[in-house]
C-alpha atoms as a PDB file:
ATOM      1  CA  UNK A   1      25.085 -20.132   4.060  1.00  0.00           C
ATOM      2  CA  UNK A   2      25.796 -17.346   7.040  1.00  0.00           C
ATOM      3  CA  UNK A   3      23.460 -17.373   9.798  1.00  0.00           C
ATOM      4  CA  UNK A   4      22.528 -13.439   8.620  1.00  0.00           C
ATOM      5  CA  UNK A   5      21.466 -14.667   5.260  1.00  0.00           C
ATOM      6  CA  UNK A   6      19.365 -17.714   6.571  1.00  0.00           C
ATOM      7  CA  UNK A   7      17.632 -15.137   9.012  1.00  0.00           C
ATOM      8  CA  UNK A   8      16.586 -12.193   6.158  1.00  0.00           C
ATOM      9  CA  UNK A   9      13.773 -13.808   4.986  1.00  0.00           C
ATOM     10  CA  UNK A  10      12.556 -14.357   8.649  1.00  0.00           C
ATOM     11  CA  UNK A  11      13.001 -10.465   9.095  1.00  0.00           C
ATOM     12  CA  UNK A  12      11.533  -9.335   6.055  1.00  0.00           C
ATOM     13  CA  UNK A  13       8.350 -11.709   6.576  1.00  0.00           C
ATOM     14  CA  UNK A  14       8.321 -10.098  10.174  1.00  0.00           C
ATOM     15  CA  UNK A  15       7.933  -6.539   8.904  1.00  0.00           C
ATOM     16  CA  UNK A  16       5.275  -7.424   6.268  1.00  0.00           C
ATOM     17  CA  UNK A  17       2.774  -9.055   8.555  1.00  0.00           C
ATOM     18  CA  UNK A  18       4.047  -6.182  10.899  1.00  0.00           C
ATOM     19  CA  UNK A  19       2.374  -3.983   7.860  1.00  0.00           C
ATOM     20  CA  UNK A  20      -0.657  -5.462   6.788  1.00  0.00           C
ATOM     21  CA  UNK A  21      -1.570  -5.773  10.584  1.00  0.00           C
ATOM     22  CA  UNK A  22      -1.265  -2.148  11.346  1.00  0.00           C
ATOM     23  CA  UNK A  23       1.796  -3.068  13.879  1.00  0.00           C
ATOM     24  CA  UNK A  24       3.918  -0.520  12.855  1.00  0.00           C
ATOM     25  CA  UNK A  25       6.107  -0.275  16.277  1.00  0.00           C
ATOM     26  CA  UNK A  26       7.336  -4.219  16.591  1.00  0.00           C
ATOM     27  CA  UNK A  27       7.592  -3.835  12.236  1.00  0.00           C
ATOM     28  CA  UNK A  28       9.709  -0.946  12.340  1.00  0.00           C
ATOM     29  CA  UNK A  29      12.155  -2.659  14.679  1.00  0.00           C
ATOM     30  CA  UNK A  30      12.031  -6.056  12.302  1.00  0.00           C
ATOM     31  CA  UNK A  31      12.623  -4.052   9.202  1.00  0.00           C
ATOM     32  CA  UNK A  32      15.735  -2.088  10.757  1.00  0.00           C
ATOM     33  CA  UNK A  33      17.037  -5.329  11.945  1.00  0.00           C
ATOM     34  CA  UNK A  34      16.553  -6.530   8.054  1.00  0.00           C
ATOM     35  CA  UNK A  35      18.476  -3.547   7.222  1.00  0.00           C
ATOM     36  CA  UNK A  36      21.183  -3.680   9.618  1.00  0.00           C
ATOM     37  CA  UNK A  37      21.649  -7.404   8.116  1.00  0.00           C
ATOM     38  CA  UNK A  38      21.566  -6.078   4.484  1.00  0.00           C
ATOM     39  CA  UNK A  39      24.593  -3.944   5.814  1.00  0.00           C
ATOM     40  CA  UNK A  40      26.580  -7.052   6.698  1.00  0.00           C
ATOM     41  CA  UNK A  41      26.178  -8.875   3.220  1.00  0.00           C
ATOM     42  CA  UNK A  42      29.372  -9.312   0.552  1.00  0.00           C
ATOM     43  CA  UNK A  43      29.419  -5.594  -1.367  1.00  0.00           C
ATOM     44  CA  UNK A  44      27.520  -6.133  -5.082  1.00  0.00           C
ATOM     45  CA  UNK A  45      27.381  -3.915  -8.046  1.00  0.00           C
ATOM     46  CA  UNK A  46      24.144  -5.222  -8.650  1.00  0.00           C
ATOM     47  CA  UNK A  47      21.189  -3.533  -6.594  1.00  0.00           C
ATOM     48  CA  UNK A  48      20.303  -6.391  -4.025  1.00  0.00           C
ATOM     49  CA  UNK A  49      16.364  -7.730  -4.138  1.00  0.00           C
ATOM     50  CA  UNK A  50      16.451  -7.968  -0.153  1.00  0.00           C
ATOM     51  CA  UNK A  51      18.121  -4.346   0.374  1.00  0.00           C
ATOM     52  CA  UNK A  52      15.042  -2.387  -1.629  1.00  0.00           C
ATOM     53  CA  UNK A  53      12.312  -4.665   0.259  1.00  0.00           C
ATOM     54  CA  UNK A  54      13.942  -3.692   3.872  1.00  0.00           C
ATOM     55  CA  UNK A  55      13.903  -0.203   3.080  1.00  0.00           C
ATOM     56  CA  UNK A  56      10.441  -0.078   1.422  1.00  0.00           C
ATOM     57  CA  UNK A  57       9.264  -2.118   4.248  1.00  0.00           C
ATOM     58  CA  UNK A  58      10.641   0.360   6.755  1.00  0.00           C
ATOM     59  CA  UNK A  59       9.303   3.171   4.963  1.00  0.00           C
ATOM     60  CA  UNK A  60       6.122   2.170   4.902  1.00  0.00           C
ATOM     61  CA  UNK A  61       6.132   1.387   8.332  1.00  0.00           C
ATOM     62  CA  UNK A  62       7.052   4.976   9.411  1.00  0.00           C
ATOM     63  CA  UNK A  63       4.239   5.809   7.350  1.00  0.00           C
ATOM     64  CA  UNK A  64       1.774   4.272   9.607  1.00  0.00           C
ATOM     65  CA  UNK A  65       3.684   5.262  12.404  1.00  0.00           C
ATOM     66  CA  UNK A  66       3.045   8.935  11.523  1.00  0.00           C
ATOM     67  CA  UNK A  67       6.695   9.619  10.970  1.00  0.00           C
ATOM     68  CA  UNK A  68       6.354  11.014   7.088  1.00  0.00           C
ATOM     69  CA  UNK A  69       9.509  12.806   6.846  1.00  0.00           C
ATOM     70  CA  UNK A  70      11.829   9.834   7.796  1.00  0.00           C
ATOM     71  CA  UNK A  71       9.410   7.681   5.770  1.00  0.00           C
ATOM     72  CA  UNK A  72      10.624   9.970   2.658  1.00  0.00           C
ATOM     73  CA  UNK A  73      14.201   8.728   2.813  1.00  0.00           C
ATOM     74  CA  UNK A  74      13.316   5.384   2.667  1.00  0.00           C
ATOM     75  CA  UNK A  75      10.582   5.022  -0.207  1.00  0.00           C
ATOM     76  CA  UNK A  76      12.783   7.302  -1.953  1.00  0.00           C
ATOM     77  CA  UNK A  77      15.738   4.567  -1.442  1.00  0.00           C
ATOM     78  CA  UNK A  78      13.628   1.353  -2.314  1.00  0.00           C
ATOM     79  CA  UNK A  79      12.539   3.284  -5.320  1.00  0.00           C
ATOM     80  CA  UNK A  80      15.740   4.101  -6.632  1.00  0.00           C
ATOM     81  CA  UNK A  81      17.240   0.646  -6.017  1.00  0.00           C
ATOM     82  CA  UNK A  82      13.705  -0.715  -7.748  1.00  0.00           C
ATOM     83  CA  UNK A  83      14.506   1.335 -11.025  1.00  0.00           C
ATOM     84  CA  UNK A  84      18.392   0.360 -10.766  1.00  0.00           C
ATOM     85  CA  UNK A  85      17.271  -3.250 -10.537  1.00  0.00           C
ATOM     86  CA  UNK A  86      15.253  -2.738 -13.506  1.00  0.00           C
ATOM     87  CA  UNK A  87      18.036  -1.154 -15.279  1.00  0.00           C
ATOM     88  CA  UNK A  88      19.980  -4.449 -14.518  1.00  0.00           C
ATOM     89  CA  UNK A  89      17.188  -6.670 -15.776  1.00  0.00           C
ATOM     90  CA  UNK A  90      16.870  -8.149 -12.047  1.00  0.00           C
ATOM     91  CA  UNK A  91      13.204  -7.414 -11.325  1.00  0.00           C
ATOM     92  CA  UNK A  92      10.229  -9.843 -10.874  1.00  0.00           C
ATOM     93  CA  UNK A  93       8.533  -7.787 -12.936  1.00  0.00           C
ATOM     94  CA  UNK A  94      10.420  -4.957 -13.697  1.00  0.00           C
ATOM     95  CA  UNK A  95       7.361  -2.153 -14.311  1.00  0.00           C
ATOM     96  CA  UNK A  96       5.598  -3.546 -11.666  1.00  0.00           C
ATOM     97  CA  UNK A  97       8.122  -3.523  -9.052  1.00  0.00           C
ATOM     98  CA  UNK A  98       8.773  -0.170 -10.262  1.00  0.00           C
ATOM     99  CA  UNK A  99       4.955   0.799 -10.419  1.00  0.00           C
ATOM    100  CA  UNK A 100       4.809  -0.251  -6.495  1.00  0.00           C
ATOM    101  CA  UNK A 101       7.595   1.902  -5.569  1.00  0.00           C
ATOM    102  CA  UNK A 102       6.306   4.734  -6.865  1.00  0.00           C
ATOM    103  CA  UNK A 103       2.607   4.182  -5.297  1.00  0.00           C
ATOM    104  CA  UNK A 104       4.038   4.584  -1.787  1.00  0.00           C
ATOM    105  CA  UNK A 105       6.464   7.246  -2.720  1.00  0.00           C
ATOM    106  CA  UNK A 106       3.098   9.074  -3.723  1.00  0.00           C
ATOM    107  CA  UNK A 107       1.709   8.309  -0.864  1.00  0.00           C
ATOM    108  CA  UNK A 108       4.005   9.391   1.580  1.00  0.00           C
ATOM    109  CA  UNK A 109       3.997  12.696  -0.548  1.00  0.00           C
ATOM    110  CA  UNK A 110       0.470  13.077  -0.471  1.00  0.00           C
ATOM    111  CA  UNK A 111       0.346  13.057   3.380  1.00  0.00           C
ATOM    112  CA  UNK A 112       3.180  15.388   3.332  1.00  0.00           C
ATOM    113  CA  UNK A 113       0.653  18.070   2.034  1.00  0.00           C
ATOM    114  CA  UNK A 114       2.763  17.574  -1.947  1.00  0.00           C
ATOM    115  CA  UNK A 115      -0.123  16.232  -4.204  1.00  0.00           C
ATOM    116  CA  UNK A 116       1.585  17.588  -7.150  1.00  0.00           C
ATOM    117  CA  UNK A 117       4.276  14.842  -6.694  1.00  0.00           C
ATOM    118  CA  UNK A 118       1.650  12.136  -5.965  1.00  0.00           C
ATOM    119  CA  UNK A 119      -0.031  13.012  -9.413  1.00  0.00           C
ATOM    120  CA  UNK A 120       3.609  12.911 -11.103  1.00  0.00           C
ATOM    121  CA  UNK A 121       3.938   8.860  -9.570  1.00  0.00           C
ATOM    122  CA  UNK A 122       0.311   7.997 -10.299  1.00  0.00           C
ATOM    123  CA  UNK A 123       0.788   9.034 -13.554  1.00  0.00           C
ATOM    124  CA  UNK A 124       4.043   7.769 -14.250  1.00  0.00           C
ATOM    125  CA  UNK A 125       3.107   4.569 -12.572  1.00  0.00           C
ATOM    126  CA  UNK A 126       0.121   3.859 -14.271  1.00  0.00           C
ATOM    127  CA  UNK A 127       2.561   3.916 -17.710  1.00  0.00           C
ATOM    128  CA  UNK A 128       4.902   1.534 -16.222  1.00  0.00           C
ATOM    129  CA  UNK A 129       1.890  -0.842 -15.787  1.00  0.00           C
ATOM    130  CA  UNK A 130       0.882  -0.288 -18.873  1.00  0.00           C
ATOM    131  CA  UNK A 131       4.447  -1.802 -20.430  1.00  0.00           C
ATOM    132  CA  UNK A 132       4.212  -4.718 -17.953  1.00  0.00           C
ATOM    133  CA  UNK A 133       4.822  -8.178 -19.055  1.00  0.00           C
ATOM    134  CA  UNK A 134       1.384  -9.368 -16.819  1.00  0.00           C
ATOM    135  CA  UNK A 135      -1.004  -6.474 -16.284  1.00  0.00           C
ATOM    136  CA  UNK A 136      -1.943  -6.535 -12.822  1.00  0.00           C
ATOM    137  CA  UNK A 137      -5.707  -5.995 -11.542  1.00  0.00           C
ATOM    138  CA  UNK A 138      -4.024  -4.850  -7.798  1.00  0.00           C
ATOM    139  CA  UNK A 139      -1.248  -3.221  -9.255  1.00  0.00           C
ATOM    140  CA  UNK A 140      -3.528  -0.395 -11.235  1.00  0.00           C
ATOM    141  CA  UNK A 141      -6.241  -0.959  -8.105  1.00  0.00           C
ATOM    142  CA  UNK A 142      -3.700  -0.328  -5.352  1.00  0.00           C
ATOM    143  CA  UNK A 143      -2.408   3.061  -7.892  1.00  0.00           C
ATOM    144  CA  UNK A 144      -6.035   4.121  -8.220  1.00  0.00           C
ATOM    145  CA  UNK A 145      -6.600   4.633  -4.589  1.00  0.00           C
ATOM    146  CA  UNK A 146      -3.315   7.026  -4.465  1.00  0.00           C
ATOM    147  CA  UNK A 147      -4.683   9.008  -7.457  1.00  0.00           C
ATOM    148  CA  UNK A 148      -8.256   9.030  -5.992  1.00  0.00           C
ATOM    149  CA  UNK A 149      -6.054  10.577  -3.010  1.00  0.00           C
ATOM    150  CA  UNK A 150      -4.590  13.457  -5.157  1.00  0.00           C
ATOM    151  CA  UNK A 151      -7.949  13.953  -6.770  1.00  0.00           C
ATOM    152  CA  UNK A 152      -9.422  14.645  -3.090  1.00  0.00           C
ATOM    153  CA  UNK A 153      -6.063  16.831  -2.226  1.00  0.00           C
ATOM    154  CA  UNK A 154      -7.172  19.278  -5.232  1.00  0.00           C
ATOM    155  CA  UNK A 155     -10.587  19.265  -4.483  1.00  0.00           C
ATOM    156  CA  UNK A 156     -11.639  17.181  -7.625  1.00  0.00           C
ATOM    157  CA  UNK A 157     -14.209  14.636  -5.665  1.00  0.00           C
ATOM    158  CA  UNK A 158     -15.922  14.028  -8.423  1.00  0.00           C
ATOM    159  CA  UNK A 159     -12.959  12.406 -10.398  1.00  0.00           C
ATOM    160  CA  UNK A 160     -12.139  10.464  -6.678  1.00  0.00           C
ATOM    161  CA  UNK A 161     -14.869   9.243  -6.836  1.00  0.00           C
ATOM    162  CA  UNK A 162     -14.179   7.531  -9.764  1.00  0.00           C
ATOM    163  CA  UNK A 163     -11.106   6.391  -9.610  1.00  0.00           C
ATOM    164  CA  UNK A 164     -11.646   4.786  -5.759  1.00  0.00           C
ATOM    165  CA  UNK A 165     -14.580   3.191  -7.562  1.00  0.00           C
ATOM    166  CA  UNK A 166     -12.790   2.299 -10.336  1.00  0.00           C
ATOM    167  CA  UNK A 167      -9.719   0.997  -7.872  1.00  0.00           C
ATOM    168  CA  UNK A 168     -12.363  -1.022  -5.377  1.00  0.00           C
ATOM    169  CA  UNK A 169     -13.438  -3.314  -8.542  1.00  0.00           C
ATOM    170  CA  UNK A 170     -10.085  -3.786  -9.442  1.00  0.00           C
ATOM    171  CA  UNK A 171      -9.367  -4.784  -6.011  1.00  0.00           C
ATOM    172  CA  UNK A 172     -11.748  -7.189  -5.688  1.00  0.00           C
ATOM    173  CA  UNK A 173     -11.639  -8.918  -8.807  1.00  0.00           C
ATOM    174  CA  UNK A 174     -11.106 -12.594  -9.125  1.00  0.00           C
ATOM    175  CA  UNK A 175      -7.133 -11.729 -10.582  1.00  0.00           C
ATOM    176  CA  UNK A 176      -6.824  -9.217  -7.956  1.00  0.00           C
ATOM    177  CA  UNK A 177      -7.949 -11.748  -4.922  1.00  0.00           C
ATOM    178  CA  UNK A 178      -5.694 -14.678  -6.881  1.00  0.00           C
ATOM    179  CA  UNK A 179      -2.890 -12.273  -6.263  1.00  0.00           C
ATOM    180  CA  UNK A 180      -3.552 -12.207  -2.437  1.00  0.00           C
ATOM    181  CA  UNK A 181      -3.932  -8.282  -2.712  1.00  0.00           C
ATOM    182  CA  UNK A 182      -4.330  -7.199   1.012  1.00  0.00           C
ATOM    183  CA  UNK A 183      -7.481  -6.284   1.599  1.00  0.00           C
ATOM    184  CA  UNK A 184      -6.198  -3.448   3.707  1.00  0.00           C
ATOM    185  CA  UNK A 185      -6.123  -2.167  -0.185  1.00  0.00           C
ATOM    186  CA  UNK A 186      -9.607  -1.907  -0.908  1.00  0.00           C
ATOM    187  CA  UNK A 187     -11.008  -0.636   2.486  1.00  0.00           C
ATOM    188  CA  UNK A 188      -8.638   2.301   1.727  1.00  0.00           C
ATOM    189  CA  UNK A 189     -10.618   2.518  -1.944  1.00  0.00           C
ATOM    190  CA  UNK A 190     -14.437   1.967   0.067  1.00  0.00           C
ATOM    191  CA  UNK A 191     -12.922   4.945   2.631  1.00  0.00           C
ATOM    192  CA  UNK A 192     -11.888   7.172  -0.529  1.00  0.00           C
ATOM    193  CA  UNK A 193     -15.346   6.798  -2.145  1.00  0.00           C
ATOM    194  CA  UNK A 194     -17.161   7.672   1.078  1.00  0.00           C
ATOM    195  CA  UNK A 195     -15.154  10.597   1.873  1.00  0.00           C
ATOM    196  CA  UNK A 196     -15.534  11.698  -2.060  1.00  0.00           C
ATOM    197  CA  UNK A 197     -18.977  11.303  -2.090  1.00  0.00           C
ATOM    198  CA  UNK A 198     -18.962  12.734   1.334  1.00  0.00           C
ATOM    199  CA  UNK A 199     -17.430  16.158  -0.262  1.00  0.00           C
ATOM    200  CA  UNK A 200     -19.791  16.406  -2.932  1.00  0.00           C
ATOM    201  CA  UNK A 201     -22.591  16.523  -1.002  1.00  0.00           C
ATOM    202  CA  UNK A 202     -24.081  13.282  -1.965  1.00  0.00           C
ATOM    203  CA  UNK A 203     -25.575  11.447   0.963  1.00  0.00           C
ATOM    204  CA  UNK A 204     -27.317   9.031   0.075  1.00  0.00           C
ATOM    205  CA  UNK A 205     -23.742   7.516  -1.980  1.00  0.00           C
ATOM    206  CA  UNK A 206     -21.855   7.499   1.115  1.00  0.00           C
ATOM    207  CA  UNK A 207     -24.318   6.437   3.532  1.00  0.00           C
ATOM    208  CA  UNK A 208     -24.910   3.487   0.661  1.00  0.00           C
ATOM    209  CA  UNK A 209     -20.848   2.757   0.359  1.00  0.00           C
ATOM    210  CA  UNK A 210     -20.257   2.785   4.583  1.00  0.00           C
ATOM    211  CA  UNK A 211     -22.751   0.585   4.713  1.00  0.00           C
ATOM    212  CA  UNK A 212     -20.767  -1.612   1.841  1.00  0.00           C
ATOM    213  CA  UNK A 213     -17.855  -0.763   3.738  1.00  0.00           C
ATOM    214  CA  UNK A 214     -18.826  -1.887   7.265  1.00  0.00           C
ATOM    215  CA  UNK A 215     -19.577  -5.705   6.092  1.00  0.00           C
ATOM    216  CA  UNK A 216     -16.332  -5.789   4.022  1.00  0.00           C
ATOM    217  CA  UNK A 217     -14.253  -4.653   7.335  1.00  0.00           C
ATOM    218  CA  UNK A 218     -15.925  -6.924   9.238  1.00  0.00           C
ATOM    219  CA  UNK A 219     -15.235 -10.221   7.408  1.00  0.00           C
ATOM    220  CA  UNK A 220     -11.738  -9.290   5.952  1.00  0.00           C
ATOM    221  CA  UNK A 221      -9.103 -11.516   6.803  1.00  0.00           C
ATOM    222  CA  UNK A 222      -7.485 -10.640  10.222  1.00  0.00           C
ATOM    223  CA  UNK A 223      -4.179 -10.262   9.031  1.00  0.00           C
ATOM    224  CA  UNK A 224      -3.983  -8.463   6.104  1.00  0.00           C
ATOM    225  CA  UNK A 225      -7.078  -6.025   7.000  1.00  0.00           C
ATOM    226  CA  UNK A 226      -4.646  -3.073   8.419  1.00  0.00           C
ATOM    227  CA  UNK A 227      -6.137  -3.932  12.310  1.00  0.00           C
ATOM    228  CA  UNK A 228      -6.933  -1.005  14.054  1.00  0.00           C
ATOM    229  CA  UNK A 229      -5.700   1.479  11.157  1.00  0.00           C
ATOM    230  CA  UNK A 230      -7.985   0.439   9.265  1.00  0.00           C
ATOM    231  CA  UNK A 231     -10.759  -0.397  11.527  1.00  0.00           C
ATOM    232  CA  UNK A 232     -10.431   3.390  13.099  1.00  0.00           C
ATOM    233  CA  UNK A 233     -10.593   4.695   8.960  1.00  0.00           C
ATOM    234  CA  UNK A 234     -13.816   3.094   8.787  1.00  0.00           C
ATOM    235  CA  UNK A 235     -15.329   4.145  11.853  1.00  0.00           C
ATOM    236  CA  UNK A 236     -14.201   7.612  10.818  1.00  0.00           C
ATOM    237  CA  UNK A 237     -15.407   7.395   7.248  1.00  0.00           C
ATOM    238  CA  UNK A 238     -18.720   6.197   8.318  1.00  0.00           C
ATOM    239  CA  UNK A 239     -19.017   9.165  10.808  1.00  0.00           C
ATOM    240  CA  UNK A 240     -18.447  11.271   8.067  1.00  0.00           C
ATOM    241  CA  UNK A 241     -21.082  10.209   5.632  1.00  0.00           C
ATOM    242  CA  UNK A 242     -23.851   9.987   8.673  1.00  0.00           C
ATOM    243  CA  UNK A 243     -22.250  14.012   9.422  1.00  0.00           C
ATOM    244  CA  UNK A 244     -22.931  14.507   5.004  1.00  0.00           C
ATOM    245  CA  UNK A 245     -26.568  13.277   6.194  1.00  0.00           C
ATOM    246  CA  UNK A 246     -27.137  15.610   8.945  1.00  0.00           C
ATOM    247  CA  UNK A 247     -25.408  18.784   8.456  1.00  0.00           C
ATOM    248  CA  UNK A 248     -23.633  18.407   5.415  1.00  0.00           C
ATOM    249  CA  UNK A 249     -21.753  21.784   5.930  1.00  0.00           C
ATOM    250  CA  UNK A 250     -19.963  20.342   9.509  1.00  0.00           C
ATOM    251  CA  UNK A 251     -18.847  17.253   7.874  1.00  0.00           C
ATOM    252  CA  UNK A 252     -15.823  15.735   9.700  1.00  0.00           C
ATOM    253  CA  UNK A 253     -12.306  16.117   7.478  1.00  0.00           C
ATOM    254  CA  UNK A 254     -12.020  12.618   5.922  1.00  0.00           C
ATOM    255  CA  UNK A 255      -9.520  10.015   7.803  1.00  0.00           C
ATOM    256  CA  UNK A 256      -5.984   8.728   6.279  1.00  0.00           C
ATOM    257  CA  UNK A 257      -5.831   5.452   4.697  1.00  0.00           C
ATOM    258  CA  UNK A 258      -3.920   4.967   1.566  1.00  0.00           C
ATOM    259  CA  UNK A 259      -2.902   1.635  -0.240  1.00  0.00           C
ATOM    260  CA  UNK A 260       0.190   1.179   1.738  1.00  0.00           C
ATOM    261  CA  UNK A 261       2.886  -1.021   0.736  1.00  0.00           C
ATOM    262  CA  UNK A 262       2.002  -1.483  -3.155  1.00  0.00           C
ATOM    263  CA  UNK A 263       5.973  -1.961  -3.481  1.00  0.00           C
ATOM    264  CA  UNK A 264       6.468  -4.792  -1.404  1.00  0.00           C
ATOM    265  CA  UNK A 265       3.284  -6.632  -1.999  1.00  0.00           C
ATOM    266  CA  UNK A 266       3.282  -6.263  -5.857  1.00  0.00           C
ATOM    267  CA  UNK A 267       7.432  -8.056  -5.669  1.00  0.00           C
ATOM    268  CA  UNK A 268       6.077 -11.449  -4.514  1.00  0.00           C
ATOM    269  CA  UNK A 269       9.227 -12.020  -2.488  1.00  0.00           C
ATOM    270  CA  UNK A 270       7.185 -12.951   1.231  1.00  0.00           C
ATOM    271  CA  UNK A 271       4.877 -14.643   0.118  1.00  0.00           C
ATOM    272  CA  UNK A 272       7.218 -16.564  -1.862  1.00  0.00           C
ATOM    273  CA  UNK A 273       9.251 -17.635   1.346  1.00  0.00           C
ATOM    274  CA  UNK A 274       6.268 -18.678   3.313  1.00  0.00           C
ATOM    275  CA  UNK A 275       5.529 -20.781   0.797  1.00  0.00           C
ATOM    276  CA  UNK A 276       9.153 -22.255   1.009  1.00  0.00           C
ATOM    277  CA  UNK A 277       8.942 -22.336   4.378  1.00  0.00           C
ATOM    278  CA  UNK A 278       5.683 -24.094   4.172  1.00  0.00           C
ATOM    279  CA  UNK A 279       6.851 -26.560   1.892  1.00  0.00           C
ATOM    280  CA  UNK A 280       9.563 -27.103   3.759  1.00  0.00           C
ATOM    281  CA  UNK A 281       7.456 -28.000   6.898  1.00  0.00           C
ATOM    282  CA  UNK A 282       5.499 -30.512   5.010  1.00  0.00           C
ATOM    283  CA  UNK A 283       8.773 -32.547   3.837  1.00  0.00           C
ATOM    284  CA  UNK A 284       9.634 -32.456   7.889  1.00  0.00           C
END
C-alpha cells in the first residue's frame, strides 16, 4: 500500500476533530492536504468514499471559517459524489449519507441569505431518511436544527421552535448518544430554541432553555462541543433571552450555529479508523 493511501485516514481524522473542535484554520489545511492526496490516487469510475469526505470536510470547515461562498463549491461536490455513490450502490447507508450531504448544503445556503434552498434540502432530506435502511435519531435531529434555521429565516418562530425542540430530543436520545452524535449538534438545537422563543416574545421560555443550555455547554465533551464556536453561540444566545427579558423590542439578532458536518458524521468512516487504529494499538 502507497505511503499516500496509508496517510488518508490520518488526514481525514485530522480535519474532523479539526471540526467538532471549532479549529477551522489547522482543519482546513488537513482537509486540503486530504484532497491534494485524493488527487494522486489510481483514476476510478466509481465515486471514491475518501474523495466526498475530503471535500465535505473542507466545506464545512470554510463554513466555520466564515468563507460561505468557497464553502458552496465544496458541499455542492461531496453531495454530488454522495448521490453518485448511491447510484453505484457504494454508500454506508445510502439515504443517510445522502441525507447528511444535503443538511450542510442547506446550511451553507441558509447563511448565504437562500432559505428557500435550505427548505428544498430539509425537505428532501427528511424523505431520504425516511427510505433509510436504519432510521437515525441524529440523522432527522441534526436535519431538524437546519429546518428550525429556515423556519427562523422566514420569520416562522413559532414552527422553530418546534422543530429545534423536536431536534434537541432527538439529539439526546439514548440512539442518538449510541451514535456518538457531536454534541456540538444539540447546543446548535438549545441556541435555535432560545433565539425562537427569543423572537416570539416569550421570556420566560428562553430564559428557562439558556439556563438548560448553559449546564449542557458546560459538561459537553471537550472535543466534540464546537470549542469556542459554540461556547461564543451560547454566550450570545443567553444574552439574547436576558435582552427578550428586559426590553424585548432591542433584542440582540440571534448568533450562527447550525448542525455542521451532518455529512461526515452520519458516514461512520472516522470513527471507524480510530477504532482500527485503536485496535491496532492494543495488538502492539
Amino acid at each position: 500500500m502507497s505511503r499516500a493511501l496509508r496517510s488518508l485516514p490520518a488526514l481525514l481524522r485530522e480535519a474532523e476533530v479539526c471540526l467538532w473542535r471549532g479549529e477551522a484554520a489547522a482543519g482546513i489545511a488537513a482537509s486540503r492536504e486530504a484532497r491534494a492526496v485524493c488527487a494522486t490516487l489510481p483514476a476510478s469510475a466509481m465515486p471514491r468514499r475518501e474523495a466526498r469526505l475530503a471535500a465535505n470536510l473542507h466545506g464545512a470547515l470554510l463554513h466555520l471559517a466564515g468563507d460561505y461562498e468557497e464553502a458552496e463549491e465544496f458541499l455542492d461536490e461531496a453531495l454530488a459524489l454522495a448521490e453518485a455513490a448511491a447510484r453505484h450502490g457504494l454508500a454506508h447507508d445510502q439515504f443517510v449519507c445522502c441525507a447528511g450531504a444535503l443538511g450542510d448544503v442547506g446550511s451553507n445556503a441558509l447563511a448565504l441569505g437562500d432559505a428557500g434552498k435550505a427548505l428544498a434540502c430539509s425537505k428532501r432530506a427528511e424523505y431520504m431518511l425516511n427510505r433509510a435502511y436504519r432510521p437515525s435519531h441524529a440523522a432527522q435531529g441534526a436535519l431538524r436544527v437546519t429546518l428550525g434555521l429556515s423556519q427562523s429565516a422566514i420569520g416562522d418562530h413559532a414552527a422553530a421552535l418546534r422543530s429545534h425542540q423536536q431536534a434537541l430530543a432527538q439529539l439526546t436520545s439514548p440512539p442518538a448518544i449510541a451514535a456518538h452524535a457531536p454534541p456540538m449538534w444539540s447546543l446548535a438545537a438549545r441556541v435555535g430554541a432560545i433565539a425562537a422563543a427569543a423572537s416570539l416574545g416569550d421570556a420566560q421560555t428562553a430564559r428557562g432553555l439558556a439556563d438548560e443550555a448553559l449546564a449542557a455547554s458546560s459538561g459537553a465533551p471537550v472535543g466534540t462541543d464546537g470549542g469556542e464556536v459554540s461556547r461564543e453561540a451560547i454566550r450570545a444566545v443567553v444574552a439574547m433571552a436576558e435582552a427578550a427579558a428586559d426590553q424585548p423590542a432591542s433584542a440582540p439578532a440571534a448568533p450562527w450555529l447550525p448542525a455542521l458536518g451532518a455529512g461526515v458524521a452520519l458516514d461512520g468512516y472516522a470513527l471507524q479508523q480510530a477504532e482500527v487504529g485503536d485496535a491496532g494499538k492494543r495488538d502492539e
